[in-house]
C-alpha atoms as a PDB file:
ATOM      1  CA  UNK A   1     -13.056  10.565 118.514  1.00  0.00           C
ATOM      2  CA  UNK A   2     -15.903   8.470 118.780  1.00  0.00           C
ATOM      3  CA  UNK A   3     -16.858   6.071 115.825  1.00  0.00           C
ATOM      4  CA  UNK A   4     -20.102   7.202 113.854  1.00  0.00           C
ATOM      5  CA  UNK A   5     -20.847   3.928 112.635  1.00  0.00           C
ATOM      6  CA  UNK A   6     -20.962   2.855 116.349  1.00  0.00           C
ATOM      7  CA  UNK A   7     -23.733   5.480 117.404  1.00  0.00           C
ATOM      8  CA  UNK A   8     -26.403   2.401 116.683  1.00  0.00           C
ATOM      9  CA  UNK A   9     -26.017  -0.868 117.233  1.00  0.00           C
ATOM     10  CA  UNK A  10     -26.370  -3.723 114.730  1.00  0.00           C
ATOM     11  CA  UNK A  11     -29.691  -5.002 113.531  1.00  0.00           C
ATOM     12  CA  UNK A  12     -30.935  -8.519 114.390  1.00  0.00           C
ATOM     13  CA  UNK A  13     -31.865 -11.052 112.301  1.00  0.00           C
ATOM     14  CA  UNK A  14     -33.212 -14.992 112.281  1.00  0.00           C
ATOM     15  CA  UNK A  15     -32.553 -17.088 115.636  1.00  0.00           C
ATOM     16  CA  UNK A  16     -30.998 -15.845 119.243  1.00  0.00           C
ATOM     17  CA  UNK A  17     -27.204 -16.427 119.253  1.00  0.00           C
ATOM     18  CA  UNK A  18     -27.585 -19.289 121.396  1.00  0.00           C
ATOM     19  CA  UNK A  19     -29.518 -21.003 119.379  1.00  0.00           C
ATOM     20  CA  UNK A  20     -27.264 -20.619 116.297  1.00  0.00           C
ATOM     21  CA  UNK A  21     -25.207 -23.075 114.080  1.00  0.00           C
ATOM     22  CA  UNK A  22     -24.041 -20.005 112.155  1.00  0.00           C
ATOM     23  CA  UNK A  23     -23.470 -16.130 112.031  1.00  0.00           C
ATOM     24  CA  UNK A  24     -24.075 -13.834 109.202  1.00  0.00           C
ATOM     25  CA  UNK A  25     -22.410 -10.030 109.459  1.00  0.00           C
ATOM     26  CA  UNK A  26     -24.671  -8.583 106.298  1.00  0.00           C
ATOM     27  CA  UNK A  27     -23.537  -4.966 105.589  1.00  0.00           C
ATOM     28  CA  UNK A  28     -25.263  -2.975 103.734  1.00  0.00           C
ATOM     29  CA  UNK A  29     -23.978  -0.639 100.641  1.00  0.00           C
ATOM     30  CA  UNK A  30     -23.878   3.127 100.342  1.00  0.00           C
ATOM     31  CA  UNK A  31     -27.220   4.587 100.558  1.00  0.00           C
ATOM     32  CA  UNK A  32     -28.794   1.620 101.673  1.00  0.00           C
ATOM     33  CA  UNK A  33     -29.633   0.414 105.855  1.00  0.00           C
ATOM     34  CA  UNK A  34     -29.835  -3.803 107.306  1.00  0.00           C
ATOM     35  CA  UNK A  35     -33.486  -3.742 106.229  1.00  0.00           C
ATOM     36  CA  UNK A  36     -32.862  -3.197 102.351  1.00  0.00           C
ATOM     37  CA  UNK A  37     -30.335  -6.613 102.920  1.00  0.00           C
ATOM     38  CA  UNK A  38     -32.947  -8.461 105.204  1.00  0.00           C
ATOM     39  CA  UNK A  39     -35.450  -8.359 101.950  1.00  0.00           C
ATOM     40  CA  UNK A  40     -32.784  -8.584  99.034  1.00  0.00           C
ATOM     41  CA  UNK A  41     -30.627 -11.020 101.385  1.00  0.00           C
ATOM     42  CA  UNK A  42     -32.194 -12.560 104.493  1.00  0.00           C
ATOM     43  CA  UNK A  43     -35.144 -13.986 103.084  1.00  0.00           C
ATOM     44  CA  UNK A  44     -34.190 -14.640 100.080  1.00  0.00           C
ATOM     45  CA  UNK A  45     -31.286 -17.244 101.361  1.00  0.00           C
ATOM     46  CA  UNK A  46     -34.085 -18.448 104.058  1.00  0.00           C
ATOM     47  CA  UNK A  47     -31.517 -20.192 105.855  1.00  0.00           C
ATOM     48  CA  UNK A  48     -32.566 -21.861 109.389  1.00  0.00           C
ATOM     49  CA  UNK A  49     -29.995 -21.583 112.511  1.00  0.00           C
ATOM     50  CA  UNK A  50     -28.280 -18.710 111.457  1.00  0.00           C
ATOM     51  CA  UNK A  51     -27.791 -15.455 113.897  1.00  0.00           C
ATOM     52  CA  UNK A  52     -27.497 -12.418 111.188  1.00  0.00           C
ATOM     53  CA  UNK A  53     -25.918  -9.202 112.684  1.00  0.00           C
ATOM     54  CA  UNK A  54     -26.741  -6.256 110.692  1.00  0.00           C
ATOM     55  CA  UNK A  55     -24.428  -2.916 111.350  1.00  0.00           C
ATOM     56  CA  UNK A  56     -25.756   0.389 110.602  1.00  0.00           C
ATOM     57  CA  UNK A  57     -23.447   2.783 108.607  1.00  0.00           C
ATOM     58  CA  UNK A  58     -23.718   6.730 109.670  1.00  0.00           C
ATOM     59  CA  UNK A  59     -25.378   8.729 107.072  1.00  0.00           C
ATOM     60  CA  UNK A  60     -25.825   5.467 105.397  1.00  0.00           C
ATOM     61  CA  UNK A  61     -22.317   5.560 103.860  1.00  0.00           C
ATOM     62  CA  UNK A  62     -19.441   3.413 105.583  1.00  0.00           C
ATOM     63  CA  UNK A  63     -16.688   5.636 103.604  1.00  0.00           C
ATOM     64  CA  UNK A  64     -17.250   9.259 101.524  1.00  0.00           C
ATOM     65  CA  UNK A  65     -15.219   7.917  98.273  1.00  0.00           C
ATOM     66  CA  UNK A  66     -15.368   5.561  95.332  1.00  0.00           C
ATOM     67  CA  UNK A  67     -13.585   2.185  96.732  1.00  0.00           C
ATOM     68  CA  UNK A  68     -10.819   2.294  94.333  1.00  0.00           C
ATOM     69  CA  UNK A  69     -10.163   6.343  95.261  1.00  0.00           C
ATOM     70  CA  UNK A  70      -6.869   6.345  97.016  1.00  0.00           C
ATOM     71  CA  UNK A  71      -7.294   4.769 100.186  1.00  0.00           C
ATOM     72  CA  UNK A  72      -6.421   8.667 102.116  1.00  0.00           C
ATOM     73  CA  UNK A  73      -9.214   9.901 101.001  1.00  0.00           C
ATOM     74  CA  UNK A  74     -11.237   7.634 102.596  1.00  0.00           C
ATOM     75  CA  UNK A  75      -9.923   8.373 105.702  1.00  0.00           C
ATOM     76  CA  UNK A  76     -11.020   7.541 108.954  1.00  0.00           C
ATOM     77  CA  UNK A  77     -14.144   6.908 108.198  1.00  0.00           C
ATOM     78  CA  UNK A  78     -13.174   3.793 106.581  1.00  0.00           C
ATOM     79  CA  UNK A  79     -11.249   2.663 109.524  1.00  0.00           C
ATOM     80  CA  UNK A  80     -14.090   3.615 111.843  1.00  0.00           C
ATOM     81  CA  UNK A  81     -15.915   1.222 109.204  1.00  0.00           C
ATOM     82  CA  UNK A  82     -13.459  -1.593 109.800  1.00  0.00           C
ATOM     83  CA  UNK A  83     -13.705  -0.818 113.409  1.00  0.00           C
ATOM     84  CA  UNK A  84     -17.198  -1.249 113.528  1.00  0.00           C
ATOM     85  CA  UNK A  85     -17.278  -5.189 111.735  1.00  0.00           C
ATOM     86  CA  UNK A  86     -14.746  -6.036 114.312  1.00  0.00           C
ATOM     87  CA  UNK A  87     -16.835  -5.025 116.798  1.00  0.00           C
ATOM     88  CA  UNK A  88     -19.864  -7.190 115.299  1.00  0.00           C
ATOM     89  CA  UNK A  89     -17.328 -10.066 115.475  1.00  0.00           C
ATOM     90  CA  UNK A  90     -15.618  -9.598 118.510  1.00  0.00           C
ATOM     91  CA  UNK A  91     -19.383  -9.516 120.049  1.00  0.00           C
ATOM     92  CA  UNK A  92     -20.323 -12.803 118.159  1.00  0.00           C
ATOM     93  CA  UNK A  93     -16.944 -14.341 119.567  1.00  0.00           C
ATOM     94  CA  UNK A  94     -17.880 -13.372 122.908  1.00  0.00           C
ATOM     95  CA  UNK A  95     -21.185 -14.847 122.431  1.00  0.00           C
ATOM     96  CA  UNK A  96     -19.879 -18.604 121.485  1.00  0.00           C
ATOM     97  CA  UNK A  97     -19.504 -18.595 118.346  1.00  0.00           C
ATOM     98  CA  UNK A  98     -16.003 -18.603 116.729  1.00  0.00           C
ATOM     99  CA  UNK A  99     -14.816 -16.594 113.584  1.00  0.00           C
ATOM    100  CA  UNK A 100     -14.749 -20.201 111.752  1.00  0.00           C
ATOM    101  CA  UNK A 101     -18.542 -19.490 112.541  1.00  0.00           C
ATOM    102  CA  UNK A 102     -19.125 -16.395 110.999  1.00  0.00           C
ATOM    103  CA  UNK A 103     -19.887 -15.249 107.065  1.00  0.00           C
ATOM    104  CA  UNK A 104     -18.591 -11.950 106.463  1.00  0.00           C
ATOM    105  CA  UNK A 105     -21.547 -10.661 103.481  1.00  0.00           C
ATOM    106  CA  UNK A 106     -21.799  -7.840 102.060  1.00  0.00           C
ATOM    107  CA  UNK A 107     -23.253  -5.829  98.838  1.00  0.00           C
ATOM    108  CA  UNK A 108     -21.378  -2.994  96.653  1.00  0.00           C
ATOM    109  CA  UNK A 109     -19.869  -0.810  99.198  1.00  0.00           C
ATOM    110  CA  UNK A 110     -20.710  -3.417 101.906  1.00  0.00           C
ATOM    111  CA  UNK A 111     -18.639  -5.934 100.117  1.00  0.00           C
ATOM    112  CA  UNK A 112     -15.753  -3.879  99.505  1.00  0.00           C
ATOM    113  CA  UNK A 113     -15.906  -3.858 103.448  1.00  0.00           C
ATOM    114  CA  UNK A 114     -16.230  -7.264 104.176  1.00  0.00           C
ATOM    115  CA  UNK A 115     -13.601  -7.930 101.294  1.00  0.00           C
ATOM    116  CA  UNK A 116     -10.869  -5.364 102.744  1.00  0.00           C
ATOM    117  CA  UNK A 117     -12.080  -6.310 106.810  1.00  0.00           C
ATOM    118  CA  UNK A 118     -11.324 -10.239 106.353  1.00  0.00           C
ATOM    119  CA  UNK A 119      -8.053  -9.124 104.317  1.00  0.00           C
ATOM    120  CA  UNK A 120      -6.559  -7.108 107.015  1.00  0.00           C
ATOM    121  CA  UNK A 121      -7.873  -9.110 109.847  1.00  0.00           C
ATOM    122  CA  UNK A 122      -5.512 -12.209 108.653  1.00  0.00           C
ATOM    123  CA  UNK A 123      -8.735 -14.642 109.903  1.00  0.00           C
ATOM    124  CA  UNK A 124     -10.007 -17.893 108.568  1.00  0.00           C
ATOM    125  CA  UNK A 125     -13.597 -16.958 109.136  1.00  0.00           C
ATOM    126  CA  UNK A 126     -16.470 -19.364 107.942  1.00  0.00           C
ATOM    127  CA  UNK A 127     -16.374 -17.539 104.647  1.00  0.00           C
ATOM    128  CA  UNK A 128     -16.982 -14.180 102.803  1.00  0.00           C
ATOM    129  CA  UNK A 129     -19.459 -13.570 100.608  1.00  0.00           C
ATOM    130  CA  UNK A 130     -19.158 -10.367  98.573  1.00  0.00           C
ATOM    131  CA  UNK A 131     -22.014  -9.613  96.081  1.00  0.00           C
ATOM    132  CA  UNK A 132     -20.711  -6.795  93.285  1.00  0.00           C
ATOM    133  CA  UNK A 133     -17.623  -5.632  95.592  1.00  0.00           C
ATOM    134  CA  UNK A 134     -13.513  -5.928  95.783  1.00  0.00           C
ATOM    135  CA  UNK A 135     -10.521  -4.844  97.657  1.00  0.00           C
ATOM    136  CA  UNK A 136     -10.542  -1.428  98.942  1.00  0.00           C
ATOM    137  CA  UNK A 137      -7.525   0.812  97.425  1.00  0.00           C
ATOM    138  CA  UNK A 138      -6.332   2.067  93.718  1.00  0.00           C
ATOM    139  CA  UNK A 139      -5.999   0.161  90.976  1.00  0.00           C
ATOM    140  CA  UNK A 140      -2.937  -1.349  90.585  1.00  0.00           C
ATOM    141  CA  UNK A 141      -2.170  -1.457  94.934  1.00  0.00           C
ATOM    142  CA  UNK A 142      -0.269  -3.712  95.827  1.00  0.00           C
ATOM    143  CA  UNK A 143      -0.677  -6.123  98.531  1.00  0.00           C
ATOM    144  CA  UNK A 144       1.531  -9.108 100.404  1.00  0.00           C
ATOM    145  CA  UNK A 145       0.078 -12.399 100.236  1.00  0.00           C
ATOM    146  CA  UNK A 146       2.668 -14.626 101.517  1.00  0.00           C
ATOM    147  CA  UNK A 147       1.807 -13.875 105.093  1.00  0.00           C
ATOM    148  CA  UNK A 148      -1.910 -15.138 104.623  1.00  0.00           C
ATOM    149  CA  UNK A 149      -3.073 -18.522 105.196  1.00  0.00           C
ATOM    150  CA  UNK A 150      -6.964 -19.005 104.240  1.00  0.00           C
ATOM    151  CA  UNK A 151      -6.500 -22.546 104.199  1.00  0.00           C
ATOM    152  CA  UNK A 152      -9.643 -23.144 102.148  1.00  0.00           C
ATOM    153  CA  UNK A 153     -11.698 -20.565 103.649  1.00  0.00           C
ATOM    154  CA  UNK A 154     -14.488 -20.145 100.926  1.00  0.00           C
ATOM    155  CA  UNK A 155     -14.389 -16.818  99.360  1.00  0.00           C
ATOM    156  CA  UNK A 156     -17.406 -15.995  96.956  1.00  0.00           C
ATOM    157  CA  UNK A 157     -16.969 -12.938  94.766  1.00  0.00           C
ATOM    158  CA  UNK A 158     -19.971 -12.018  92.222  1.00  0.00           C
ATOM    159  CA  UNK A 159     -20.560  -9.176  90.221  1.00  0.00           C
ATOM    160  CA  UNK A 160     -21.943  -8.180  86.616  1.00  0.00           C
ATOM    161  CA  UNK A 161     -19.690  -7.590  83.819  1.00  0.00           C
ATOM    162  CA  UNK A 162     -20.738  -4.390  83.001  1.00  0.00           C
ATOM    163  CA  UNK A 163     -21.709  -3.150  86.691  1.00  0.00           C
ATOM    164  CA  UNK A 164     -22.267   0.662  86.618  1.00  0.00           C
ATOM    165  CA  UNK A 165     -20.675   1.242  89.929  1.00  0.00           C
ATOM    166  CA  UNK A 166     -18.155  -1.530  90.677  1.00  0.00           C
ATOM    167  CA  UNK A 167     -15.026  -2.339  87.625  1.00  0.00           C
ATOM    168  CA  UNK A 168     -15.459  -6.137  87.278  1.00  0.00           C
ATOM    169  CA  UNK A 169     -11.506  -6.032  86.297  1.00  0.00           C
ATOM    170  CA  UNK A 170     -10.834  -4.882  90.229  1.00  0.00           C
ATOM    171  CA  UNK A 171     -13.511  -7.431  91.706  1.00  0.00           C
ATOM    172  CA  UNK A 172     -11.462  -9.982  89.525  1.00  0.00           C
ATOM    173  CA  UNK A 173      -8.099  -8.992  90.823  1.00  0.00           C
ATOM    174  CA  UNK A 174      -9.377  -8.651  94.241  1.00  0.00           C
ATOM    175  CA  UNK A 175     -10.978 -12.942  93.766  1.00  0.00           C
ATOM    176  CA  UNK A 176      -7.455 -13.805  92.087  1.00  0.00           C
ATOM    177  CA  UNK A 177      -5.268 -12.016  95.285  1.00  0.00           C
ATOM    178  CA  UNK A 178      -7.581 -14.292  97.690  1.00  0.00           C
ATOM    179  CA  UNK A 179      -6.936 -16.949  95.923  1.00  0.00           C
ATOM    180  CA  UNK A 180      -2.709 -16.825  96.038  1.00  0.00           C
ATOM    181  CA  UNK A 181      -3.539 -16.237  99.596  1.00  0.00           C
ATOM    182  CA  UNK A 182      -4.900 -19.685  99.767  1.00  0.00           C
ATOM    183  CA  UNK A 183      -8.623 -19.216  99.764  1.00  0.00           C
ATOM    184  CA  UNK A 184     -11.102 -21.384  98.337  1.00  0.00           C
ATOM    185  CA  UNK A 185     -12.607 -18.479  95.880  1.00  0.00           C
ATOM    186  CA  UNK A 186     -15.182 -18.718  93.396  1.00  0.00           C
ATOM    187  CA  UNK A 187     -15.623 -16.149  90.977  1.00  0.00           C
ATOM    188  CA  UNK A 188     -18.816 -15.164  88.856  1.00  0.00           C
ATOM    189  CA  UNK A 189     -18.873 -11.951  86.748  1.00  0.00           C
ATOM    190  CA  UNK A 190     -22.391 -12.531  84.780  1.00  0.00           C
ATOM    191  CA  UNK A 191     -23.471 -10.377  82.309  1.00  0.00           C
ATOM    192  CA  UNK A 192     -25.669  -7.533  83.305  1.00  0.00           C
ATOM    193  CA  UNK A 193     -25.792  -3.963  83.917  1.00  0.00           C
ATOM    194  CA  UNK A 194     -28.014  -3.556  86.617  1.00  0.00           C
ATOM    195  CA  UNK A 195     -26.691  -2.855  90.352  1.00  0.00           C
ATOM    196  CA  UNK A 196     -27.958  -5.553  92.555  1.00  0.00           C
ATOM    197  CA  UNK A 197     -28.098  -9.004  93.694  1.00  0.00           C
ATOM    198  CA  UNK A 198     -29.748 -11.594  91.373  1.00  0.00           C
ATOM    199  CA  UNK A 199     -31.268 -14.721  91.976  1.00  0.00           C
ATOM    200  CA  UNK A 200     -28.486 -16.269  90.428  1.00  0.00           C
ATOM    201  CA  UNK A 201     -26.185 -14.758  93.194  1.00  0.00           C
ATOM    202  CA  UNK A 202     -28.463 -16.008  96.090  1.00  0.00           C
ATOM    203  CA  UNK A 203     -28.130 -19.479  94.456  1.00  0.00           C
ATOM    204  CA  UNK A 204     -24.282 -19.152  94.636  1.00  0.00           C
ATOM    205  CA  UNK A 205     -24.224 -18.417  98.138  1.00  0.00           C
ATOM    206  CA  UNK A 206     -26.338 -20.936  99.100  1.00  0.00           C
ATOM    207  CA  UNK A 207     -24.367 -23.485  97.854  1.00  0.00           C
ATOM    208  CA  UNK A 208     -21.045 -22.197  99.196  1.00  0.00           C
ATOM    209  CA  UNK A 209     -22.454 -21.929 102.197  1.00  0.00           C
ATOM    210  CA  UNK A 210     -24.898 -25.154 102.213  1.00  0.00           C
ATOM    211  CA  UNK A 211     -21.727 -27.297 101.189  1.00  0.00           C
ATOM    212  CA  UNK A 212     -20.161 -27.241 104.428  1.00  0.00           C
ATOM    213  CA  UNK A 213     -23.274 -26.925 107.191  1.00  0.00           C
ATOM    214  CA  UNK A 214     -23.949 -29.983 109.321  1.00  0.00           C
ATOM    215  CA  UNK A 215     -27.679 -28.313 110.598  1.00  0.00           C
END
Protein backbone atom coordinates (compact mmCIF):
# COMPACT_ATOMS: atom_id res chain seq x y z
CA UNK A 1 0.00 0.00 0.00
CA UNK A 2 1.25 3.27 -0.54
CA UNK A 3 2.26 5.52 2.51
CA UNK A 4 -0.24 8.52 3.16
CA UNK A 5 2.16 10.53 4.87
CA UNK A 6 4.29 10.27 1.65
CA UNK A 7 1.50 11.76 -0.74
CA UNK A 8 3.38 15.38 -0.08
CA UNK A 9 6.64 16.00 0.31
CA UNK A 10 8.36 17.76 3.22
CA UNK A 11 8.28 21.48 3.71
CA UNK A 12 11.44 23.63 3.41
CA UNK A 13 12.85 25.73 5.70
CA UNK A 14 16.08 28.28 6.29
CA UNK A 15 19.22 27.72 3.87
CA UNK A 16 19.64 25.18 0.65
CA UNK A 17 21.16 21.86 1.85
CA UNK A 18 24.35 22.75 0.44
CA UNK A 19 24.77 25.49 2.19
CA UNK A 20 24.04 23.88 5.59
CA UNK A 21 26.11 23.22 8.82
CA UNK A 22 23.01 21.50 10.20
CA UNK A 23 19.59 19.71 9.54
CA UNK A 24 16.44 20.06 11.44
CA UNK A 25 13.48 17.21 10.75
CA UNK A 26 10.58 19.43 12.71
CA UNK A 27 7.35 17.32 12.81
CA UNK A 28 4.50 18.61 13.57
CA UNK A 29 1.72 17.25 16.24
CA UNK A 30 -1.78 15.97 15.64
CA UNK A 31 -3.91 18.53 14.15
CA UNK A 32 -1.27 20.75 13.38
CA UNK A 33 0.93 21.12 9.55
CA UNK A 34 5.19 22.42 9.17
CA UNK A 35 3.84 25.98 9.13
CA UNK A 36 2.28 25.97 12.77
CA UNK A 37 6.23 24.66 13.78
CA UNK A 38 7.96 27.24 11.37
CA UNK A 39 6.18 30.15 13.66
CA UNK A 40 6.17 28.33 17.18
CA UNK A 41 9.69 26.69 16.18
CA UNK A 42 11.67 28.04 13.23
CA UNK A 43 11.76 31.51 14.05
CA UNK A 44 11.65 31.43 17.27
CA UNK A 45 15.19 29.36 17.52
CA UNK A 46 16.41 31.82 14.52
CA UNK A 47 19.24 29.68 13.99
CA UNK A 48 21.60 30.52 10.82
CA UNK A 49 23.01 27.45 8.57
CA UNK A 50 20.50 25.12 9.34
CA UNK A 51 18.43 23.12 6.43
CA UNK A 52 14.88 22.36 8.29
CA UNK A 53 12.83 19.55 6.57
CA UNK A 54 9.30 19.72 7.48
CA UNK A 55 7.07 16.35 6.71
CA UNK A 56 3.47 16.63 6.24
CA UNK A 57 1.26 14.09 8.16
CA UNK A 58 -2.08 12.83 6.15
CA UNK A 59 -5.16 14.20 7.61
CA UNK A 60 -2.83 16.02 9.83
CA UNK A 61 -2.48 13.04 12.22
CA UNK A 62 0.77 10.76 11.95
CA UNK A 63 -1.16 7.87 14.02
CA UNK A 64 -5.27 7.59 14.92
CA UNK A 65 -4.54 6.78 18.83
CA UNK A 66 -3.36 8.27 22.09
CA UNK A 67 0.63 7.47 22.11
CA UNK A 68 0.49 5.34 25.09
CA UNK A 69 -2.74 3.22 23.43
CA UNK A 70 -1.32 -0.16 22.73
CA UNK A 71 1.00 0.14 20.04
CA UNK A 72 -1.71 -2.33 17.55
CA UNK A 73 -3.92 0.05 17.51
CA UNK A 74 -1.88 2.36 16.01
CA UNK A 75 -1.23 0.31 13.31
CA UNK A 76 0.27 0.97 10.18
CA UNK A 77 -0.21 4.21 10.16
CA UNK A 78 2.38 4.66 12.69
CA UNK A 79 4.84 2.68 10.76
CA UNK A 80 3.96 4.55 7.58
CA UNK A 81 4.84 7.53 10.10
CA UNK A 82 8.23 6.08 10.91
CA UNK A 83 8.60 5.36 7.31
CA UNK A 84 8.12 8.70 6.32
CA UNK A 85 11.13 10.43 8.91
CA UNK A 86 13.38 7.87 7.43
CA UNK A 87 12.69 8.99 4.29
CA UNK A 88 13.40 12.79 5.36
CA UNK A 89 16.75 11.37 6.60
CA UNK A 90 17.72 9.05 4.15
CA UNK A 91 17.15 12.20 1.64
CA UNK A 92 19.31 14.52 3.93
CA UNK A 93 22.04 11.64 3.94
CA UNK A 94 21.96 11.53 0.34
CA UNK A 95 22.29 15.17 0.21
CA UNK A 96 25.76 15.39 2.36
CA UNK A 97 24.86 15.65 5.38
CA UNK A 98 25.27 12.73 7.87
CA UNK A 99 22.76 11.57 10.64
CA UNK A 100 25.49 13.06 13.23
CA UNK A 101 24.10 16.17 11.26
CA UNK A 102 20.63 15.99 11.78
CA UNK A 103 18.15 17.07 14.94
CA UNK A 104 15.29 14.90 15.07
CA UNK A 105 12.40 17.78 16.70
CA UNK A 106 9.31 17.35 17.27
CA UNK A 107 6.08 18.65 19.37
CA UNK A 108 3.29 16.40 21.24
CA UNK A 109 2.50 13.79 18.77
CA UNK A 110 5.51 14.91 16.65
CA UNK A 111 7.78 14.17 19.50
CA UNK A 112 6.47 10.95 20.39
CA UNK A 113 7.66 10.32 16.67
CA UNK A 114 10.91 11.61 16.73
CA UNK A 115 11.29 9.96 20.30
CA UNK A 116 10.12 6.30 19.11
CA UNK A 117 11.95 6.95 15.22
CA UNK A 118 15.59 7.64 16.80
CA UNK A 119 14.78 4.64 19.34
CA UNK A 120 14.19 2.07 16.77
CA UNK A 121 16.56 3.40 14.25
CA UNK A 122 19.63 2.48 16.77
CA UNK A 123 21.40 6.02 15.29
CA UNK A 124 23.61 8.53 16.96
CA UNK A 125 22.00 11.43 15.20
CA UNK A 126 23.07 15.11 16.08
CA UNK A 127 20.39 15.05 18.73
CA UNK A 128 16.59 14.86 19.46
CA UNK A 129 14.69 17.37 20.66
CA UNK A 130 11.20 16.42 21.86
CA UNK A 131 8.98 19.29 23.19
CA UNK A 132 5.87 17.69 25.47
CA UNK A 133 6.34 14.01 23.92
CA UNK A 134 7.75 10.28 24.97
CA UNK A 135 8.13 6.79 23.80
CA UNK A 136 5.42 5.43 21.78
CA UNK A 137 3.68 2.19 23.50
CA UNK A 138 1.68 1.39 26.97
CA UNK A 139 2.64 2.25 30.07
CA UNK A 140 4.69 0.00 31.66
CA UNK A 141 6.36 -1.52 27.86
CA UNK A 142 9.20 -2.70 28.11
CA UNK A 143 12.15 -2.05 26.06
CA UNK A 144 16.04 -3.46 25.66
CA UNK A 145 18.61 -0.99 26.21
CA UNK A 146 21.72 -2.90 26.28
CA UNK A 147 21.94 -3.04 22.54
CA UNK A 148 21.97 0.90 22.23
CA UNK A 149 24.94 2.99 22.19
CA UNK A 150 24.06 6.93 22.10
CA UNK A 151 27.40 7.68 23.13
CA UNK A 152 26.47 11.17 24.29
CA UNK A 153 24.06 11.93 21.70
CA UNK A 154 22.09 14.89 23.34
CA UNK A 155 18.58 14.00 24.02
CA UNK A 156 16.28 16.98 25.21
CA UNK A 157 12.92 15.99 26.63
CA UNK A 158 10.49 18.94 27.93
CA UNK A 159 7.11 18.93 28.94
CA UNK A 160 4.71 20.58 31.66
CA UNK A 161 3.87 18.84 34.75
CA UNK A 162 0.42 18.91 34.44
CA UNK A 163 0.20 18.68 30.44
CA UNK A 164 -3.44 17.95 29.43
CA UNK A 165 -2.51 15.65 26.66
CA UNK A 166 0.91 14.09 27.35
CA UNK A 167 1.50 12.06 31.25
CA UNK A 168 4.74 13.78 32.37
CA UNK A 169 5.37 10.29 34.37
CA UNK A 170 5.74 8.53 30.63
CA UNK A 171 7.83 11.56 29.12
CA UNK A 172 10.01 10.93 32.33
CA UNK A 173 10.39 7.25 31.83
CA UNK A 174 10.82 7.66 28.22
CA UNK A 175 14.17 10.65 29.24
CA UNK A 176 15.35 8.00 32.00
CA UNK A 177 15.30 4.77 29.21
CA UNK A 178 17.53 7.20 26.88
CA UNK A 179 19.56 7.82 29.34
CA UNK A 180 20.59 3.86 30.39
CA UNK A 181 20.96 3.74 26.71
CA UNK A 182 23.80 6.11 27.00
CA UNK A 183 22.40 9.39 25.85
CA UNK A 184 23.28 12.67 27.00
CA UNK A 185 19.46 13.58 28.16
CA UNK A 186 18.23 16.51 29.80
CA UNK A 187 15.00 16.54 31.30
CA UNK A 188 12.60 19.57 32.14
CA UNK A 189 8.99 18.97 33.31
CA UNK A 190 7.98 22.79 34.29
CA UNK A 191 4.95 23.55 35.76
CA UNK A 192 2.10 24.44 33.53
CA UNK A 193 -1.00 23.26 32.07
CA UNK A 194 -1.10 24.65 28.84
CA UNK A 195 -0.21 22.48 25.57
CA UNK A 196 2.62 24.12 23.82
CA UNK A 197 6.09 25.17 23.55
CA UNK A 198 7.29 28.00 25.87
CA UNK A 199 9.93 30.32 25.64
CA UNK A 200 11.58 28.56 28.23
CA UNK A 201 11.68 25.40 25.94
CA UNK A 202 13.14 27.36 22.91
CA UNK A 203 15.87 28.52 25.36
CA UNK A 204 16.64 24.82 26.20
CA UNK A 205 17.09 23.85 22.78
CA UNK A 206 19.14 26.45 21.90
CA UNK A 207 21.58 25.72 24.23
CA UNK A 208 21.70 21.96 23.60
CA UNK A 209 22.04 22.59 20.36
CA UNK A 210 24.34 25.92 20.43
CA UNK A 211 26.80 23.90 22.79
CA UNK A 212 28.18 21.80 20.21
CA UNK A 213 27.95 24.04 16.69
CA UNK A 214 31.24 25.27 15.26
CA UNK A 215 29.15 27.91 12.62
Amino acid sequence: MNNPHLALPAVEYGVPVEDATLAVILVHGRGQSPDWMYENVVRRLDWASVAWRAPVAADASWYPERFIAPAELNEPRLSYALACVEAASEKLRRQGIPYDSQILMGFSQGACLCSEFVWRAKRKYRALVSFTGGLIGPPGMTRETRAFCYDGMPALFSTWDEDPYVPVDEVCKSAELFKKAGAAVILHADSGTEHGIRDAEIRYAHRLIDAGRSD
